[in-house]
C-alpha atoms as a PDB file:
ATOM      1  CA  UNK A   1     -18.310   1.551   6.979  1.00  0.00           C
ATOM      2  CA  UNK A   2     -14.873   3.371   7.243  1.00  0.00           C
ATOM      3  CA  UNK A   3     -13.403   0.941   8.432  1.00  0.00           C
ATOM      4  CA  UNK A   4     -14.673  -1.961   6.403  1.00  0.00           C
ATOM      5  CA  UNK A   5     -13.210   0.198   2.972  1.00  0.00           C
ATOM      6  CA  UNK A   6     -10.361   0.773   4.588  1.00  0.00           C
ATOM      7  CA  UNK A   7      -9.940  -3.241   5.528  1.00  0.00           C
ATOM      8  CA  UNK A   8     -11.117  -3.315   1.934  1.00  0.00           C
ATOM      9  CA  UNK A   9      -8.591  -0.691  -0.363  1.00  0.00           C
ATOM     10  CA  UNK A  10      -5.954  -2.076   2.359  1.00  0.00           C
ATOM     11  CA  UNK A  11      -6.027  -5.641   1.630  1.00  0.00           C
ATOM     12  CA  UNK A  12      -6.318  -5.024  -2.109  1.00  0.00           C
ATOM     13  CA  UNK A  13      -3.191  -2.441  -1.725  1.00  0.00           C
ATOM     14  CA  UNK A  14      -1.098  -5.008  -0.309  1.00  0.00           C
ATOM     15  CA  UNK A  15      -2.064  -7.918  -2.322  1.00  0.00           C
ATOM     16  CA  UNK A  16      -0.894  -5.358  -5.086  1.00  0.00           C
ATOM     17  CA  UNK A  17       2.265  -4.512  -3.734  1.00  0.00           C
ATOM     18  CA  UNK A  18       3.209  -7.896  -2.869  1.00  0.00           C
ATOM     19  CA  UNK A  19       3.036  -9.052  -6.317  1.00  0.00           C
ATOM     20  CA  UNK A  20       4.749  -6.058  -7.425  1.00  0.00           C
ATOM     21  CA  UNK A  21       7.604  -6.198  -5.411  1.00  0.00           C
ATOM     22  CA  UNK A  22       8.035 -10.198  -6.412  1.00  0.00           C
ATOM     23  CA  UNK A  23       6.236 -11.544  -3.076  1.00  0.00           C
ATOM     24  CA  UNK A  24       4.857 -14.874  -2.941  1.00  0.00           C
ATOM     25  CA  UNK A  25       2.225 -13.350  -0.896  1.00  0.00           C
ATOM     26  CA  UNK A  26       2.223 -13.074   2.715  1.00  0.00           C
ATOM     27  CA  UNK A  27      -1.081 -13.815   3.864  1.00  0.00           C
ATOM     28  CA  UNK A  28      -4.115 -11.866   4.111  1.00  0.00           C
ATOM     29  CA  UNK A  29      -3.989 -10.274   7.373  1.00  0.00           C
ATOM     30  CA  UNK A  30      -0.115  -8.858   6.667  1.00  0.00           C
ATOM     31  CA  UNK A  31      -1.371  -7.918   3.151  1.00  0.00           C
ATOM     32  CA  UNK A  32      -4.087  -5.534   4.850  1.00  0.00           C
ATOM     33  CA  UNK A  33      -1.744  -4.456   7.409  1.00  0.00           C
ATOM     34  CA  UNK A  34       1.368  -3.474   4.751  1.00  0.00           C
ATOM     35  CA  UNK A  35      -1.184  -1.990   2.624  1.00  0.00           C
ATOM     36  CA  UNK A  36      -3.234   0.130   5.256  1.00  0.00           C
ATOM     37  CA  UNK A  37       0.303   1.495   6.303  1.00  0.00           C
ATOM     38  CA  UNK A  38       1.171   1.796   2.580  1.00  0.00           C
ATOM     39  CA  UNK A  39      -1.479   3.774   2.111  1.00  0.00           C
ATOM     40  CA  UNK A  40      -0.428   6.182   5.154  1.00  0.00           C
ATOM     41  CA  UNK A  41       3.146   6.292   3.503  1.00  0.00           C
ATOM     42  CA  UNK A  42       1.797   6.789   0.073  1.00  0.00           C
ATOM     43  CA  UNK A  43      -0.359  10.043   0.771  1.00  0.00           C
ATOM     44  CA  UNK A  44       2.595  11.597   2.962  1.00  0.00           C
ATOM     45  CA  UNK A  45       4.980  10.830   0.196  1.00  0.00           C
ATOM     46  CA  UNK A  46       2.690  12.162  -2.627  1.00  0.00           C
ATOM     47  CA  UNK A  47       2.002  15.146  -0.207  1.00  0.00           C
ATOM     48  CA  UNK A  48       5.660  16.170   0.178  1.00  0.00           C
ATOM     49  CA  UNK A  49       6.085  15.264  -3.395  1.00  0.00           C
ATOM     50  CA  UNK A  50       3.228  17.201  -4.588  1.00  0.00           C
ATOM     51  CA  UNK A  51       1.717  14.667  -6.796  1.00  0.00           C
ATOM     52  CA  UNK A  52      -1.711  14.257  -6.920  1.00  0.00           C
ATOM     53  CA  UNK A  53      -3.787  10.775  -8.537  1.00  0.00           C
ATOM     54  CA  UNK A  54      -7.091  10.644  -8.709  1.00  0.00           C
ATOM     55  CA  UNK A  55      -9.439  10.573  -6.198  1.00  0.00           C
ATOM     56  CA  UNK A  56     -12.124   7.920  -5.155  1.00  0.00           C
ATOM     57  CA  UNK A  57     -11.090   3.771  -5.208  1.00  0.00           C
ATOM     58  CA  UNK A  58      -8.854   3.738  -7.482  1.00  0.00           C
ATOM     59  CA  UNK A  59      -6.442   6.242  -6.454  1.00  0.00           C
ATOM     60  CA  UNK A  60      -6.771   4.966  -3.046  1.00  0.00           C
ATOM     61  CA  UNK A  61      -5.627   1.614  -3.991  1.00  0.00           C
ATOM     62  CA  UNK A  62      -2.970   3.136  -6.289  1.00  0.00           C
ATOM     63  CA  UNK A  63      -1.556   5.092  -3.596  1.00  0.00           C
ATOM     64  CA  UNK A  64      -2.286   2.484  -1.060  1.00  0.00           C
ATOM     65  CA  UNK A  65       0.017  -0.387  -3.380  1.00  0.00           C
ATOM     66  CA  UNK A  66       2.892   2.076  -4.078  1.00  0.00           C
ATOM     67  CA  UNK A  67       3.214   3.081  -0.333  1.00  0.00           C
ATOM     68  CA  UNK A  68       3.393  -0.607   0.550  1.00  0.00           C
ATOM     69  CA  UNK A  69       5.598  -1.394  -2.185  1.00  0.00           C
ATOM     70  CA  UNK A  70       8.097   1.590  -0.772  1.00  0.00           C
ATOM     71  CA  UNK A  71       7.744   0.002   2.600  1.00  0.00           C
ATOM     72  CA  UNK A  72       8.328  -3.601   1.173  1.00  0.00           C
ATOM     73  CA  UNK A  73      11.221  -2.173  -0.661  1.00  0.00           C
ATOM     74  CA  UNK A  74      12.975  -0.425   2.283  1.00  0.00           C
ATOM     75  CA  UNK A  75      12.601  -3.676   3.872  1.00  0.00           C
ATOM     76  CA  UNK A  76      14.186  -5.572   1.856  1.00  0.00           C
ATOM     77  CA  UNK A  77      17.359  -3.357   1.929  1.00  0.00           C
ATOM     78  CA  UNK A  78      17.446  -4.056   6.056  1.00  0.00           C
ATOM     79  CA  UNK A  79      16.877  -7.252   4.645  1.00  0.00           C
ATOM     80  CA  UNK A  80      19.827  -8.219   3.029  1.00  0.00           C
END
């Protein structure tokens, strides 16, 4: 069931991030993937940051999209 949610909250992250950071979408498997990773990012970065959001979905998600959105960000900058 781990797994499954966090296929799930992934997915959902990335599909968030994507459309915040202006992305046409990249398809459903690199949405879980950026998003799964984003979520890695986001709990380190909160962690050194020491910022807390709320626990349970939500905050998952949250700090799932704004991980992948600072990955999708720094991407863009090798990007260019």
């Amino acid at each position: 069931m781990g797994l499954l949610y966090s296929l799930l909250i992934g997915g959902i992250a990335g599909w968030l991030a994507g459309k915040l950071m202006k992305g046409g979408g990249f398809g459903l498997l690199f949405n879980i993937v950026i998003g799964i990773i984003g979520g890695i990012v986001g709990h380190w970065l909160f962690a050194k940051l020491n910022i807390s959001l709320s626990s349970g979905v939500i905050g998952d998600i949250l700090t799932g999209a704004i991980g992948a959105s600072v990955i999708l960000f720094v991407a863009g900058l090798f990007k260019k």
